[in-house]
N, C-alpha and C. Protein backbone atom coordinates (compact mmCIF):
# COMPACT_ATOMS: atom_id res chain seq x y z
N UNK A 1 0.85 -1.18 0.00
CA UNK A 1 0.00 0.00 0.00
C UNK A 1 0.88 1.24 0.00
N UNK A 2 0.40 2.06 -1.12
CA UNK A 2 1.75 3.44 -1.10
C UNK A 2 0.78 4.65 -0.17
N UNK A 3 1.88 5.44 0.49
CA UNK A 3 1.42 6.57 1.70
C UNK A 3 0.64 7.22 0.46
N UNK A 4 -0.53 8.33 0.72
CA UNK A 4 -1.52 8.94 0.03
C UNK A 4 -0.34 10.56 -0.07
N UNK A 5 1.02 10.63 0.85
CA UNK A 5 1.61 11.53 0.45
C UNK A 5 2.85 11.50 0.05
N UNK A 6 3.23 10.31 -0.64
CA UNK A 6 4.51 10.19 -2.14
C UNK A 6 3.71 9.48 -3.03
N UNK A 7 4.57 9.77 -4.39
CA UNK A 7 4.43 9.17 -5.37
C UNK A 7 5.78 8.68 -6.02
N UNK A 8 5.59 7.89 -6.93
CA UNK A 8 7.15 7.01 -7.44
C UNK A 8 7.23 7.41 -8.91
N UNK A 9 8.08 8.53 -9.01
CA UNK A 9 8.78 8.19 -10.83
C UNK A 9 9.39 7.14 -10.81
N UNK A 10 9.58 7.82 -12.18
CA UNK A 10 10.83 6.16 -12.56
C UNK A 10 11.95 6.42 -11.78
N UNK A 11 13.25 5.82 -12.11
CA UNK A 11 14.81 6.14 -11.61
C UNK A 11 14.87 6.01 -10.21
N UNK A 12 13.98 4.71 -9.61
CA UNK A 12 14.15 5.16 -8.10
C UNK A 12 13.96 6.05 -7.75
N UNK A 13 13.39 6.78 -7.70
CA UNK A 13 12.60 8.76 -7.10
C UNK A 13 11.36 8.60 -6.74
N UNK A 14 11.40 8.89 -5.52
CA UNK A 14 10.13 9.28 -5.08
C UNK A 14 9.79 10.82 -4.52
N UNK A 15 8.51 11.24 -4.76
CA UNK A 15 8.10 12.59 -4.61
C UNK A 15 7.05 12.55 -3.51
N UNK A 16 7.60 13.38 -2.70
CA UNK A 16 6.68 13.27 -1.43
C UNK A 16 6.17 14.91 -1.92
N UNK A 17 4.58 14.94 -1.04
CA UNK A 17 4.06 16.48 -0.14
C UNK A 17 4.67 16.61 0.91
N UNK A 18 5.01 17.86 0.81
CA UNK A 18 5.20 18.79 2.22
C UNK A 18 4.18 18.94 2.34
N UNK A 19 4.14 20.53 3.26
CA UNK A 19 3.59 21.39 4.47
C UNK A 19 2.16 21.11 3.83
N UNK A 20 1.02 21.17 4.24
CA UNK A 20 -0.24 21.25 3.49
C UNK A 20 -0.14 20.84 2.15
N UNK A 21 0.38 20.12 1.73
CA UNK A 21 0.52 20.05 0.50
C UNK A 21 1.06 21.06 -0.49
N UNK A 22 1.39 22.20 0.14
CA UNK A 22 2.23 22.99 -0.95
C UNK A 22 3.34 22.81 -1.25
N UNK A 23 4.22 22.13 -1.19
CA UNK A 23 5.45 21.72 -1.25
C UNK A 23 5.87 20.72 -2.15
N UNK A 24 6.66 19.96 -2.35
CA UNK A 24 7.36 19.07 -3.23
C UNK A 24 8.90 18.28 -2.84
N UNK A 25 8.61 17.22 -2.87
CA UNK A 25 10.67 17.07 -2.24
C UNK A 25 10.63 15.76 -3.21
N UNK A 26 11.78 15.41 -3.97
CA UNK A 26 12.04 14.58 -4.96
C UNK A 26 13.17 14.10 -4.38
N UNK A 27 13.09 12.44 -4.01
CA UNK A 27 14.46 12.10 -3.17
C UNK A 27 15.09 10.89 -4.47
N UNK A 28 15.95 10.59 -4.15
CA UNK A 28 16.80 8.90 -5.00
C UNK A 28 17.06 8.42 -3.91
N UNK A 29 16.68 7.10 -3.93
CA UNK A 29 17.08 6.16 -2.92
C UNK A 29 17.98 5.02 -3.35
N UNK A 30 18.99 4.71 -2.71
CA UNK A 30 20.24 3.99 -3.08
C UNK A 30 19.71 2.52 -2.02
N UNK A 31 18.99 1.86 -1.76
CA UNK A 31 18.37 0.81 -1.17
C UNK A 31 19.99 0.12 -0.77
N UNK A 32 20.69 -0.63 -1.62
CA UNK A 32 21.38 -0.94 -0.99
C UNK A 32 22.45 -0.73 -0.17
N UNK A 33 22.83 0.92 -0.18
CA UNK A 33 23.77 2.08 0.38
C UNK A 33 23.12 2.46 1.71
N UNK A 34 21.57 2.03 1.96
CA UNK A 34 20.82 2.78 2.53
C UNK A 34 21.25 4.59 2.48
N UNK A 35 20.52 5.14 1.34
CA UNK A 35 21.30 6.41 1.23
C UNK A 35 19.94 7.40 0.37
N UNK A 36 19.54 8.43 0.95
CA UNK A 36 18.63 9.02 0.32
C UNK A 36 19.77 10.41 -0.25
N UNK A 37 19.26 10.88 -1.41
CA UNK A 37 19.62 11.46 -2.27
C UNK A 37 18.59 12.58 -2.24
N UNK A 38 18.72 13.94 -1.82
CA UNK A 38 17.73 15.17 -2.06
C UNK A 38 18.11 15.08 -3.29
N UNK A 39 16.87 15.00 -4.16
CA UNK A 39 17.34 16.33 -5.76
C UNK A 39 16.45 17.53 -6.22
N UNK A 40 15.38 17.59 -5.05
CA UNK A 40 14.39 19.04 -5.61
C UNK A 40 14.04 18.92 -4.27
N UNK A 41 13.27 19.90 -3.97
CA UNK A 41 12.99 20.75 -2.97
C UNK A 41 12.01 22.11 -3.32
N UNK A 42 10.63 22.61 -3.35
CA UNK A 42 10.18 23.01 -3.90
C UNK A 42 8.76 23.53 -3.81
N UNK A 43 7.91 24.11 -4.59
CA UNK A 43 6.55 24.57 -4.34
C UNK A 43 6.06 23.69 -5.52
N UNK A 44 4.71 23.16 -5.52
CA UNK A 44 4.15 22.68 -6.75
C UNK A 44 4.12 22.88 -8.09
N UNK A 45 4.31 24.53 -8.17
CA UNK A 45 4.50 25.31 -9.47
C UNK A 45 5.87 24.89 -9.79
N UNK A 46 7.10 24.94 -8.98
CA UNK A 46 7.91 24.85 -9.33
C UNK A 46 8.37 23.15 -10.21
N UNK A 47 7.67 22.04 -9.41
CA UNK A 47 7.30 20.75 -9.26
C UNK A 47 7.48 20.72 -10.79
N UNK A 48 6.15 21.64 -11.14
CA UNK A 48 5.71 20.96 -12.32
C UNK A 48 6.49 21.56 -13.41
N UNK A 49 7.42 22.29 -13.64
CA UNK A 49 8.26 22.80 -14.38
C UNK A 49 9.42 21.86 -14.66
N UNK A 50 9.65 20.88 -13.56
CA UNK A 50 10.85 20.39 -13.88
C UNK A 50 10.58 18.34 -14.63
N UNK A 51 11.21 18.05 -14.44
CA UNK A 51 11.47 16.28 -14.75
C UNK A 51 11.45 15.54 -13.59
N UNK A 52 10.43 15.27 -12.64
CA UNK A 52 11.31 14.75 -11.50
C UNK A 52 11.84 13.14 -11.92
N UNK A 53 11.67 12.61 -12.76
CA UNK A 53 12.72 11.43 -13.10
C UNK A 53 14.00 11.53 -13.39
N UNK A 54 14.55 13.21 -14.04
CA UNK A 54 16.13 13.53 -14.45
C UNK A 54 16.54 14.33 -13.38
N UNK A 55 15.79 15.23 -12.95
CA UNK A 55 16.47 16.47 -12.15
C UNK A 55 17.75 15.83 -11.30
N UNK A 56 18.65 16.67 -11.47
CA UNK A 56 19.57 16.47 -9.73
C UNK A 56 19.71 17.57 -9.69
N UNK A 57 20.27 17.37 -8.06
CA UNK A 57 20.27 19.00 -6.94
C UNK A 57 21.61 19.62 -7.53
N UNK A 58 21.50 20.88 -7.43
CA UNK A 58 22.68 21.44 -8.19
C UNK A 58 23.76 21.96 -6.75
């Protein structure tokens, strides 16, 4: 059963809600490193501007 606040691109990425839902956080998870990877951080508008399957954090 997936939480009602992430969703899964491809590339191993998952996209969680923040605060009330205005928010956005796009992580990579390295499962066997146990190692989460920030690569966005964000408002919804911003969300939807980008790739969250390619983006990385600059």
């Amino acid at each position: 059963m997936q939480d009602r606040g992430a969703s899964v691109p491809e590339n191993r990425r998952d996209a969680f809600d923040g605060r009330d839902n205005d928010d956005r956080l796009i992580v990579a998870v390295a499962y066997k490193l146990q190692i989460v990877y920030v690569k966005f951080v964000g408002t919804h508008k911003e969300y939807d501007a980008v790739d969250a399957e390619t983006i990385d954090a600059a």
